[in-house]
Structure formats: structure tokens, C-alpha cells
Protein backbone atom coordinates (compact mmCIF):
# COMPACT_ATOMS: atom_id res chain seq x y z
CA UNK A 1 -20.16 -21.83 12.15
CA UNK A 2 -19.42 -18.20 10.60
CA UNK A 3 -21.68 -17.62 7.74
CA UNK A 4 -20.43 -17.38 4.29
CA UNK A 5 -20.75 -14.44 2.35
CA UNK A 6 -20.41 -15.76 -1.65
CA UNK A 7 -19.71 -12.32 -3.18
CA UNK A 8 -16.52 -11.52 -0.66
CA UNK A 9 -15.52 -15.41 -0.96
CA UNK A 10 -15.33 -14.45 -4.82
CA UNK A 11 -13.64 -11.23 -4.53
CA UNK A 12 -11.13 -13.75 -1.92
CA UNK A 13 -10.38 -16.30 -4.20
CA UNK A 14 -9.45 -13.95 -7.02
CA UNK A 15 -7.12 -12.23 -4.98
CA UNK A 16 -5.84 -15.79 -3.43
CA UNK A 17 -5.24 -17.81 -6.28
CA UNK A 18 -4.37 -15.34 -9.14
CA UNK A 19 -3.54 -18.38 -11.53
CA UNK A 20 -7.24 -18.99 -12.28
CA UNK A 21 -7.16 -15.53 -13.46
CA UNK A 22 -4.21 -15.81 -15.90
CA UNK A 23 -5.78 -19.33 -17.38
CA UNK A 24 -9.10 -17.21 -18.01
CA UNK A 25 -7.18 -14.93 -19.99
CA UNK A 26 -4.71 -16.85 -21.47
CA UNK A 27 -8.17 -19.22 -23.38
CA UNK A 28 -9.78 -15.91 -24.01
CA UNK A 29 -7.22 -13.65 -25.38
CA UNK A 30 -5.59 -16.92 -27.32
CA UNK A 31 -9.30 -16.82 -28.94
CA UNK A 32 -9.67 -13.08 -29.42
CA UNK A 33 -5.84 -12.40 -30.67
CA UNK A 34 -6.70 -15.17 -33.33
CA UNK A 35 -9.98 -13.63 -34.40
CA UNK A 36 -7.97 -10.41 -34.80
CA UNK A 37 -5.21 -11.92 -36.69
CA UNK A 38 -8.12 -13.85 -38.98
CA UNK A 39 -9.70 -11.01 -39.62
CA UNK A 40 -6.71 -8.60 -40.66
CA UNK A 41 -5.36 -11.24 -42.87
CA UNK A 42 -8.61 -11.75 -44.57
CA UNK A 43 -8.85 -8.36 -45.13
CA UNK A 44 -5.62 -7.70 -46.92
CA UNK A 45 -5.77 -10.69 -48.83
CA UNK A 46 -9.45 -9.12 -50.15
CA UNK A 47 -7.84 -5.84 -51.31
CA UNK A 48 -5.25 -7.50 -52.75
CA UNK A 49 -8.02 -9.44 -55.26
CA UNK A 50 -9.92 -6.59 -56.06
CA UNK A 51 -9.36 -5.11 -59.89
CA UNK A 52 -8.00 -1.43 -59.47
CA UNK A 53 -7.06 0.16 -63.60
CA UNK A 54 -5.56 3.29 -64.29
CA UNK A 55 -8.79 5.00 -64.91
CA UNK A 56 -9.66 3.98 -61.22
CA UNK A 57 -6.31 4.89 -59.68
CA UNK A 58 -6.44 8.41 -61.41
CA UNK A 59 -9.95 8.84 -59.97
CA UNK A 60 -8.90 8.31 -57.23
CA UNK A 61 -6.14 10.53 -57.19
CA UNK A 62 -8.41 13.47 -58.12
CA UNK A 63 -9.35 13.21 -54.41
CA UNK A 64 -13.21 14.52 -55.76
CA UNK A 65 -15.78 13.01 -53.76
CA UNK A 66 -17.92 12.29 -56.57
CA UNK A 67 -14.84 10.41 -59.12
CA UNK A 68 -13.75 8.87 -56.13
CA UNK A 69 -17.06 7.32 -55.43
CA UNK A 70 -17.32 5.84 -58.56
CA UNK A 71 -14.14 4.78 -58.67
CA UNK A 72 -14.79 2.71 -55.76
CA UNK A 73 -17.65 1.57 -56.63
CA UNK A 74 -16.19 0.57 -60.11
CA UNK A 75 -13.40 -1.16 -57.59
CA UNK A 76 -15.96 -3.34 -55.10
CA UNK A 77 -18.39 -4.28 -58.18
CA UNK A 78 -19.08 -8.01 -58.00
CA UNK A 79 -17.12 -8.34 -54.79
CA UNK A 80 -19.77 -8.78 -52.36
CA UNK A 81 -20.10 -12.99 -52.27
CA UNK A 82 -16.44 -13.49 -52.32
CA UNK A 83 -15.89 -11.19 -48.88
CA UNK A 84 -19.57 -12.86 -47.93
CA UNK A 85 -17.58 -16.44 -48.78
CA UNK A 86 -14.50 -15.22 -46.25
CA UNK A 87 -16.39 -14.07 -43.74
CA UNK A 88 -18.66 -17.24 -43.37
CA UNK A 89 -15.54 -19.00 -43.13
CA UNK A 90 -13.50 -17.33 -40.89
CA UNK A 91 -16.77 -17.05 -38.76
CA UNK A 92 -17.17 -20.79 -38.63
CA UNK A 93 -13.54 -21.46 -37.70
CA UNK A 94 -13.72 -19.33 -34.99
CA UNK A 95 -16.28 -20.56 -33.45
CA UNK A 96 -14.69 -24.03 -33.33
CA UNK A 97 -11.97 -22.60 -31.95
CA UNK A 98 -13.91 -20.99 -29.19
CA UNK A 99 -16.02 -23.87 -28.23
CA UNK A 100 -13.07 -25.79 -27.74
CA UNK A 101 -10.86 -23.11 -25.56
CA UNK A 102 -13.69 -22.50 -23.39
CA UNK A 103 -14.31 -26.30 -22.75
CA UNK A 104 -11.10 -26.83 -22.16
CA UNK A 105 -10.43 -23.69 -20.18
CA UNK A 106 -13.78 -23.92 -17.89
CA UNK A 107 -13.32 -27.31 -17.03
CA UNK A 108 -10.02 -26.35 -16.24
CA UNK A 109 -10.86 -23.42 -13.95
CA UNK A 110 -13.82 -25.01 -12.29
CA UNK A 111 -12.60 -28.04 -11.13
CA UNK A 112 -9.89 -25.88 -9.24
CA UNK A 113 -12.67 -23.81 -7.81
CA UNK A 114 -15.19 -27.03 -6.89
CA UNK A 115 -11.56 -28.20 -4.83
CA UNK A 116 -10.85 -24.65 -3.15
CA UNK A 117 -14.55 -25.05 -1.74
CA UNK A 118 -14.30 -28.83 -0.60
CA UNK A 119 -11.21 -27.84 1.17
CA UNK A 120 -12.59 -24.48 2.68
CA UNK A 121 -16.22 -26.66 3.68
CA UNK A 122 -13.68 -29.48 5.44
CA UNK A 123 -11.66 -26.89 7.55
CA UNK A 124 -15.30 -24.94 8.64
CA UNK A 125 -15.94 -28.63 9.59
CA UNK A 126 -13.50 -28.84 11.77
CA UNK A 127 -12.36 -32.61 9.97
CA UNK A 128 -11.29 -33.59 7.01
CA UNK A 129 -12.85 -36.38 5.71
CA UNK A 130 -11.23 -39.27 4.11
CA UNK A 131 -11.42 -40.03 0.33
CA UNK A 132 -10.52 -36.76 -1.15
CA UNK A 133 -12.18 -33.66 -1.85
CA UNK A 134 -15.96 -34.06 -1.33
CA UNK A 135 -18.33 -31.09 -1.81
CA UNK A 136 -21.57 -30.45 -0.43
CA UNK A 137 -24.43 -30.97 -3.11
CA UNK A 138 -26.87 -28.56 -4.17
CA UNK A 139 -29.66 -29.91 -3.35
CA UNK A 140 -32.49 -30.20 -6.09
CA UNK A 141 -34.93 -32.89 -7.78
CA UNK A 142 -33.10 -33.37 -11.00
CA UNK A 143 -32.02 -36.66 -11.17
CA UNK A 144 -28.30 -37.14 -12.02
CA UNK A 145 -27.64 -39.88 -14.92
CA UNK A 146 -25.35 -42.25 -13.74
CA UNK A 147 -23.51 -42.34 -17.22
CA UNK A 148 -22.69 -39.68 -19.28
CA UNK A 149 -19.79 -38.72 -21.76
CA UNK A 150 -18.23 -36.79 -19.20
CA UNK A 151 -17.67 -33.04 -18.43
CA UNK A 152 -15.74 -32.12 -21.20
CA UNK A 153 -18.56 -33.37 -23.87
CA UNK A 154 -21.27 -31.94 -21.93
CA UNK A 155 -19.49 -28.62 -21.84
CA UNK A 156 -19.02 -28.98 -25.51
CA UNK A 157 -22.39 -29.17 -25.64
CA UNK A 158 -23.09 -26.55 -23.73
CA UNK A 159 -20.60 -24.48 -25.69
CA UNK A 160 -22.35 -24.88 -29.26
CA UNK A 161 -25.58 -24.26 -27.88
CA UNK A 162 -24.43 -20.65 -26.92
CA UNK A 163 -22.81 -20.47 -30.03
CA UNK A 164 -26.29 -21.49 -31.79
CA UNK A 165 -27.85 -19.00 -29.52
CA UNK A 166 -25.68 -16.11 -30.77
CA UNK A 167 -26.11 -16.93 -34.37
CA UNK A 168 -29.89 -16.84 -33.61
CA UNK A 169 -29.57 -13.36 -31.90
CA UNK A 170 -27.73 -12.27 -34.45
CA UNK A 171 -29.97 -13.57 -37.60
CA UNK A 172 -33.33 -12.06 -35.50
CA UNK A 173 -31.12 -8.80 -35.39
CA UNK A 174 -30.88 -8.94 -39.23
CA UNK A 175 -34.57 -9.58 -39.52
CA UNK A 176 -35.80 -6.77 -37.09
CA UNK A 177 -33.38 -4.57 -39.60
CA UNK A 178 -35.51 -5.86 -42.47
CA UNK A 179 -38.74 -6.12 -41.02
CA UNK A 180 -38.34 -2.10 -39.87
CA UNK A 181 -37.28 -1.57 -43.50
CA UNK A 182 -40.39 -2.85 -45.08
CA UNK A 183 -43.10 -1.24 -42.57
CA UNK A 184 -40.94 1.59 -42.75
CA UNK A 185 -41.08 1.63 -46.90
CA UNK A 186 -44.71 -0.13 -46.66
CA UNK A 187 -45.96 3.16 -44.81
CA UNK A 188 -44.14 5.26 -46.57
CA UNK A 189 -45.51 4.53 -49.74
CA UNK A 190 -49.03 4.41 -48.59
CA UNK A 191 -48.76 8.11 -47.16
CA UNK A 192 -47.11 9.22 -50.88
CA UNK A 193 -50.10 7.77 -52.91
CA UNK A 194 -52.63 9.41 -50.35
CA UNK A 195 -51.31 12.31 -50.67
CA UNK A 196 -50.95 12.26 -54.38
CA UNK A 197 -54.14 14.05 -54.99
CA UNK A 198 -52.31 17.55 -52.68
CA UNK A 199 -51.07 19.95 -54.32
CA UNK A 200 -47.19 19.75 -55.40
CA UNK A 201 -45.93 22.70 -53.69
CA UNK A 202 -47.53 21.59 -50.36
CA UNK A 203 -45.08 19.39 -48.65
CA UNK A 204 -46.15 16.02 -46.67
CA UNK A 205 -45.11 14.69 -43.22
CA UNK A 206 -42.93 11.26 -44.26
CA UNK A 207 -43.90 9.37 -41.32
CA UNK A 208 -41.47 6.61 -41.96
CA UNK A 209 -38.40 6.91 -39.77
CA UNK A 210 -40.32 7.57 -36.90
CA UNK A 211 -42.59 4.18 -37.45
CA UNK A 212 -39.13 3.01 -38.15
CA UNK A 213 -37.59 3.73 -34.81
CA UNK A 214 -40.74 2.70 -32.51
CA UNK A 215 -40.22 -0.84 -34.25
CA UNK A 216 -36.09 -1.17 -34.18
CA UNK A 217 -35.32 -0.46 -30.53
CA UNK A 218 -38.17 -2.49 -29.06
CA UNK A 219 -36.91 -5.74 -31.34
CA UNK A 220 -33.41 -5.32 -30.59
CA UNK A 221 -33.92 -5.11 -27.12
CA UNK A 222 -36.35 -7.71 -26.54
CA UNK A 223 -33.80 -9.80 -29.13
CA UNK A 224 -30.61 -8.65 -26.72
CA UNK A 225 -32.65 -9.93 -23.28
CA UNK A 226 -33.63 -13.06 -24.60
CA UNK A 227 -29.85 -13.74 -26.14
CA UNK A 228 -28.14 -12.42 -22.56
CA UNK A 229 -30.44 -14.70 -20.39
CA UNK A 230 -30.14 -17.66 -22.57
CA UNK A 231 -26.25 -17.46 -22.87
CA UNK A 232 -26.38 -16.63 -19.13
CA UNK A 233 -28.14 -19.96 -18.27
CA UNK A 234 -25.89 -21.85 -20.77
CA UNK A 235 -22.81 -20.55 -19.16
CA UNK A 236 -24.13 -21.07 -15.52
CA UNK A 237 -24.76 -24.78 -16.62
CA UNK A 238 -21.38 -25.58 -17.38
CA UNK A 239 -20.76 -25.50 -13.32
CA UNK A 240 -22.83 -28.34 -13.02
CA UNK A 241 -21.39 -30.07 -16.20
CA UNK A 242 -18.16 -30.34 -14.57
CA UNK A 243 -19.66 -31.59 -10.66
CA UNK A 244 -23.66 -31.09 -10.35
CA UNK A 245 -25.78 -32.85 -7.83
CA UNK A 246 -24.31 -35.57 -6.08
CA UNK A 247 -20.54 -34.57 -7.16
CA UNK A 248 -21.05 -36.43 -10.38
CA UNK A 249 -20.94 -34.77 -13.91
CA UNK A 250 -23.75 -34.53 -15.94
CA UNK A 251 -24.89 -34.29 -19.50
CA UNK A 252 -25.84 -30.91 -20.90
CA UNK A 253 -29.00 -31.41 -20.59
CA UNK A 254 -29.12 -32.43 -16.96
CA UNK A 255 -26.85 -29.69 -16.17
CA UNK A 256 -29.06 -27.23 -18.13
CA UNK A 257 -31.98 -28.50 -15.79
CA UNK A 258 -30.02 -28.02 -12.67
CA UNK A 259 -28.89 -24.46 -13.36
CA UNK A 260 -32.67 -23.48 -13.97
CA UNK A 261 -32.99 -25.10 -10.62
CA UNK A 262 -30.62 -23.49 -8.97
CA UNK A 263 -31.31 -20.40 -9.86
CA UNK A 264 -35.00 -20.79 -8.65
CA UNK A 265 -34.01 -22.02 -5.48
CA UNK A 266 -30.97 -19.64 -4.63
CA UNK A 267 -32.19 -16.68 -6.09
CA UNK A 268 -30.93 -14.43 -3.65
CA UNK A 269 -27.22 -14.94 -3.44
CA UNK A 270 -27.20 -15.75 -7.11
CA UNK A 271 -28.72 -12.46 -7.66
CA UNK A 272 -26.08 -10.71 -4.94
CA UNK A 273 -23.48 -12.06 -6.41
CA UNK A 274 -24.70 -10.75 -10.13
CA UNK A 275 -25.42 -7.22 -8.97
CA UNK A 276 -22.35 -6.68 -6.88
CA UNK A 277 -20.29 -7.98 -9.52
CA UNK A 278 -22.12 -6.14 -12.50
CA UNK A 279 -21.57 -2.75 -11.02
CA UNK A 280 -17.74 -3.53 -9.98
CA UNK A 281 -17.02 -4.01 -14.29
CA UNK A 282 -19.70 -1.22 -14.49
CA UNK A 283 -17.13 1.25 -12.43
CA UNK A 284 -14.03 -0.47 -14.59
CA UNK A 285 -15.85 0.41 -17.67
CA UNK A 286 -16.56 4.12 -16.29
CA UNK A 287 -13.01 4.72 -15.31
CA UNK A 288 -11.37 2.80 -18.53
CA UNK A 289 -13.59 5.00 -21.10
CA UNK A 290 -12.47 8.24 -18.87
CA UNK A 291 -9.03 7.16 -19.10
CA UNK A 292 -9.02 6.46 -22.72
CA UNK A 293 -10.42 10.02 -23.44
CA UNK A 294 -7.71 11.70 -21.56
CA UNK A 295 -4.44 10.92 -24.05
CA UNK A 296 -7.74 11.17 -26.69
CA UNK A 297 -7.74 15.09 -25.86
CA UNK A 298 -4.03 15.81 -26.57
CA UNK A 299 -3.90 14.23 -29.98
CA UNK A 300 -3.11 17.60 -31.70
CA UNK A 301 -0.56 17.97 -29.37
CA UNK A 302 1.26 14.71 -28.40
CA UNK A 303 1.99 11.97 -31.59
CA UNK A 304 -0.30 9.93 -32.70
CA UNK A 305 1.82 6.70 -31.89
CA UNK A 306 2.21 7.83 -28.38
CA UNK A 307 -1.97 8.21 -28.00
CA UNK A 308 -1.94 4.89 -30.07
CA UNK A 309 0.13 3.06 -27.17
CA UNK A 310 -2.02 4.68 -24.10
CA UNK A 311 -5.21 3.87 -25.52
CA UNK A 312 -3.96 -0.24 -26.51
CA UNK A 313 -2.48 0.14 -23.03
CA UNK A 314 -5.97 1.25 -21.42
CA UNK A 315 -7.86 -0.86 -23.22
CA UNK A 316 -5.90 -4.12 -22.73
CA UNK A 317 -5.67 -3.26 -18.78
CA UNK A 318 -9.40 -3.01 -19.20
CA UNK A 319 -10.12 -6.70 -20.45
CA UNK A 320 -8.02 -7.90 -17.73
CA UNK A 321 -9.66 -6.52 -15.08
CA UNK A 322 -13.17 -7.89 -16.34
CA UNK A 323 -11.89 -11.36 -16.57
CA UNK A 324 -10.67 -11.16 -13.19
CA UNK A 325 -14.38 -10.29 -12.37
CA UNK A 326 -15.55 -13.14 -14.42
CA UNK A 327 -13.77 -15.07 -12.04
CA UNK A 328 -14.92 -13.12 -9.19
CA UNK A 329 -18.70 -14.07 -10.28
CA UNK A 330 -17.93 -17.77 -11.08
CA UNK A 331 -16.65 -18.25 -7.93
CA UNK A 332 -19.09 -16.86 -6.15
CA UNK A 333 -21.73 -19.16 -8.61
CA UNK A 334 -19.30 -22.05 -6.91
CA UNK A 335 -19.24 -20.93 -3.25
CA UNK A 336 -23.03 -20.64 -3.33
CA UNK A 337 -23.52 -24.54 -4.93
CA UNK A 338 -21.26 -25.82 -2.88
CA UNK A 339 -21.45 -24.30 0.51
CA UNK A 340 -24.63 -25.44 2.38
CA UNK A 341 -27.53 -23.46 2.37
CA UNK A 342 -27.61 -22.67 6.12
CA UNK A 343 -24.21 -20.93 5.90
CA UNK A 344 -25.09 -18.74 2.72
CA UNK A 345 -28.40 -18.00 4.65
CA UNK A 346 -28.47 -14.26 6.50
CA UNK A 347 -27.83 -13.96 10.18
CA UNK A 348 -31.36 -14.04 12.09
CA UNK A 349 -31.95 -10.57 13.82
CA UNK A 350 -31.41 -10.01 17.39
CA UNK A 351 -33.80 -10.90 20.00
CA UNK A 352 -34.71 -7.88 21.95
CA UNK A 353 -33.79 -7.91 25.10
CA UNK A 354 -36.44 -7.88 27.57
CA UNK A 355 -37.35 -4.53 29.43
CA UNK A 356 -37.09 -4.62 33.29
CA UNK A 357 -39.95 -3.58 34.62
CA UNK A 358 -39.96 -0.95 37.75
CA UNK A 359 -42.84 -1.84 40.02
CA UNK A 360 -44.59 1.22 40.58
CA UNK A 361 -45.53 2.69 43.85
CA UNK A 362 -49.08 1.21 45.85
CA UNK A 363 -52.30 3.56 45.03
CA UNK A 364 -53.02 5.39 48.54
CA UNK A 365 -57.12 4.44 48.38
CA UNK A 366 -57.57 5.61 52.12
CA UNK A 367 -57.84 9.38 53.32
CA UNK A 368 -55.17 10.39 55.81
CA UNK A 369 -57.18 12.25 58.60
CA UNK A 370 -53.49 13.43 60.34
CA UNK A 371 -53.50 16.15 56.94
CA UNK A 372 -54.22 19.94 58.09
CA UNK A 373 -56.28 20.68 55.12
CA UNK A 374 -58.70 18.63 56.19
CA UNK A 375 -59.33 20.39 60.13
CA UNK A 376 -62.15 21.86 60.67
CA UNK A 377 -60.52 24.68 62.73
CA UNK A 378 -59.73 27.80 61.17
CA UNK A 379 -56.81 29.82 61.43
CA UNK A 380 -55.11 26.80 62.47
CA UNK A 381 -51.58 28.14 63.69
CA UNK A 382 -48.63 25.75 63.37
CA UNK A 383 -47.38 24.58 66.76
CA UNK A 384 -43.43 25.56 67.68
């Protein structure tokens, strides 16, 4: 058999069987147009309940930074639990919304992939087998549960633990903010009453913001890597939600298990199919930020609708093309589960051929006593 290369097998199904594409956008932009929608509304129906009087709409009007500043603030006074309120519960609808669409939509997707595969393995096979599609299994020692409450629970599972994992990212984001504050402040303050016994006019280092940025970027990265592997793993899971060992679904948990496993066990074309595809939406994201910047530079020159419409256009073009990679990398997750291992494996090298060896010419050991530079004669003249 040819060996299987997961990352071009990803890159062929995308281009093969462009309707997995369109369902992976129509479940995410369905989400995203609705979070867009919820959040404009929510917005406008805000400014429409805060108090503006006449004294506030003449500041305002002064267009002085300093009236206008207290005009707002006069304006926004007291608002700050009632946008808090909206916020927490637009937030929370969302994110019902999304685990559902991407249950829905992943089970929907996946299942067409696991069959793509089962019919690709039969034809390499050279026989289809009777009974429908049957995959390979990945081979592992997680048990699979003979009962569970089928793919689309476990993925809904799945699906609020990611969504529990974001809000946890997010709320250790807040607390790195506030934890950098206080140091920050703590320090701060400890430096001003040291140095209250200077002299006025001499002016002191304030340490703080430098403390302050040694702490911040450390926490939010170490908080980003933890959230990005985590959701990574979730997501992965969800493959084996739908068909994991033995072609059966399993629970979340099980799943969960069997992603860690397969990740430890196929690291290599897993982590082929991760890089290749990472620096394909790396070069999208290149080119789409270049290409927004261009109709960018001519906005004194060409309307501001027109540069409007170029850079929606752009950008929307943009999100396409990554979830037409997504696809690429979840079918190349797929390929690599359900293709055997010996066929994902790389080719052996060559055997060198072996070197033909010339026999080389018999040592002469014995003197010849017919050679003329060994007479005794001299002079010796050449006979004619």
C-alpha cells in the first residue's frame, strides 16, 4: 500500500467535499452574527436608559474636554451594574447558544469525515467489507464504556467544559490585572515612605510600572498556554466523542482520556498536521492584515463607505479561509485516527546498494631475472 500523508489528505478533503466547509461556517458565523447583533442591541438599548439634562447636553455641546468630561461622567454615574447586569446576560446566552451549534455542527461534520476515511481505508484494501462503513481503531488502553448517552451529550459535555475553561482564563486574566495592581501600588508606596526623609526637590525613581510589567506578561502568558492547550485537548476529544476506540462513542470523559492518548502515541503526525496547518492561517493572516491596510492608506482620498466595504470584504474573506483550515486540521486529526499506523508511518530509507568489488591485480613476490637492470654487464647495447 501507498502511504498516507494526513496533512495533504486534509488539504484533499477540503478541496473535495467543500460542503463540510460551508456547514463549519454556516454554525460559526450563525453564532458570531448573533453575538454581534446581541451586543449592538444591548448597547443602544443602554444609551437609550441613561439620564442626559440640558445642563449635560450643553456641556457637551461646548465640545471642551474638561465640561465634556464631566458631563459624561455626570451621564454614566450609577450605570455601571445595570451594563454589568446586560453583559452577564447576554454572555450567558451566548454561550448556550454556542455549546449547542458546535455540538450539533461537529457531530455533524465528523461523522461525514469518520465515513470519507472508512470508504478511502476499504478502496486501499482493495474490498469492501460488508456491514457498512467500518473504520480502523486507534489503538489505545482506554477502555470504551459500552453505554453512554451518546455523541451528542458527550460533546455537550465537552462543549461546556471549554466554555468553563474560557471563563477560567478569563477570570485568572482579571486577577493577574489585579494582582500586578497591588504589587505594583504595594511597591510603590513602600519606595514613597523610604524616601520621605530626601529632600523635596530631589526627585525619586517610581519603580512601579516596571515591577508592574515583569509580573503582567509572564501571567498572561502562562494563563493564555494553559487556556490554548486545555481548549485544544477539549476540542480534539470531541473526535472520539462522536467514534473513539472500537467505532463506538464515548462519554466525555472517556473521550477526554483517549485524546490525551492519542496524542502521546501519534505525536508526530498530530504535530505535522498542527504546524503545517498553523503556518498556512499564519500566511492568511499576513496577507489579510496587508490587504486591509491597503484601502486603509487611501482614506483621505477615496470615501469612507467605499474603505468601509473593502475592509468588511477582507475581513469576512479572511474568516472563511481559516475555517476552511479548521477543516483542513480536523481532517487530518481524522485521517491520522483512522488510518492504520503503518500507513501514516514514514517510508524506510533505501538500502544501499552494494559496491562491486574489482579484484585487484596478484602481488609479483618473485624477481624477474629476464630485466636488463639487473645484468651484470655494462654498457649493455640493445640487440637489433
Amino acid at each position: 500500500m501507498s502511504r498516507v500523508s494526513p496533512t495533504l489528505e486534509g488539504f484533499r478533503v477540503a478541496f473535495r467535499r467543500p460542503s463540510l466547509t460551508l456547514a463549519e461556517i454556516s454554525w460559526r458565523w450563525t453564532v458570531g452574527a448573533a453575538a454581534c447583533a446581541l451586543f449592538l442591541f444591548s448597547v443602544l438599548e443602554y444609551l437609550d436608559t441613561l439620564p442626559v439634562t440640558n445642563v449635560d447636553a450643553l456641556l457637551l455641546r461646548t465640545r471642551q474636554p474638561v465640561l465634556i468630561g464631566q458631563a459624561l461622567g455626570h451621564i454614566f454615574r450609577g450605570s455601571l451594574p445595570r451594563i454589568v447586569m446586560a453583559l452577564s446576560v447576554a454572555a450567558v446566552a451566548l454561550t448556550v447558544l454556542w455549546i449547542l451549534a458546535a455540538s450539533v455542527g461537529r457531530m455533524a461534520t465528523l461523522r461525514s469525515l469518520i465515513d470519507y476515511f472508512a470508504e478511502k481505508q476499504r478502496s486501499m484494501n482493495h474490498g469492501p467489507r460488508d456491514g457498512g462503513s467500518e473504520s480502523i481503531p486507534f489503538t489505545n488502553s482506554v477502555p470504551v464504556p459500552k453505554k453512554g448517552s451518546g455523541p451528542l451529550g458527550s460533546l455537550l459535555r465537552l462543549n461546556f467544559l471549554r466554555a468553563a475553561v474560557a471563563l477560567a482564563a478569563v477570570l485568572s486574566f482579571v486577577g493577574a490585572i489585579i494582582l500586578v495592581q497591588m504589587v505594583s501600588v504595594g511597591f510603590t508606596s513602600s519606595s514613597a515612605a523610604g524616601g520621605a526623609t530626601a529632600a523635596a526637590s530631589v526627585p525619586r525613581p517610581n519603580p512601579g510600572p516596571g515591577l508592574a510589567f515583569l509580573l503582567f506578561f509572564p501571567l498572561t502568558g502562562l494563563t493564555f498556554a494553559a487556556w490554548s492547550t486545555l481548549n485544544w485537548i477539549l476540542s480534539l476529544a470531541g473526535m472520539f466523542a462522536v467514534c473513539g476506540a472500537g467505532n463506538a462513542a464515548q462519554d466525555a470523559m472517556g473521550a477526554l482520556s483517549t485524546a490525551v492518548g492519542f496524542c502521546r502515541e501519534r505525536a508526530g503526525p498530530v504535530f505535522a498536521v498542527s504546524t503545517w496547518t498553523g503556518l498556512a492561517h499564519l500566511t492568511v493572516f499576513v496577507v489579510a492584515t496587508t490587504a486591509i491596510s491597503v484601502p486603509l492608506g487611501f482614506v483621505q482620498i477615496v470615501p469612507g463607505r467605499v474603505v468601509l466595504i473593502a475592509v468588511i470584504l477582507v475581513t469576512v474573506a479572511y474568516f472563511a479561509v481559516a475555517d476552511w483550515l479548521h477543516m483542513v486540521r480536523l481532517a487530518g486529526y481524522v485521517c491520522i485516527a483512522e488510518m492504520p499506523e503503518a500507513l501514516l508511518a514514514p517510508p524506510p530509507p533505501p538500502t544501499p546498494l552494494p559496491v562491486p568489488t574489482i579484484a585487484a591485480p596478484p602481488v609479483q613476490t618473485t624477481i624477474d631475472r629476464d630485466e636488463p637492470i639487473l645484468s651484470d654487464l655494462s654498457n649493455l647495447a640493445v640487440e637489433t
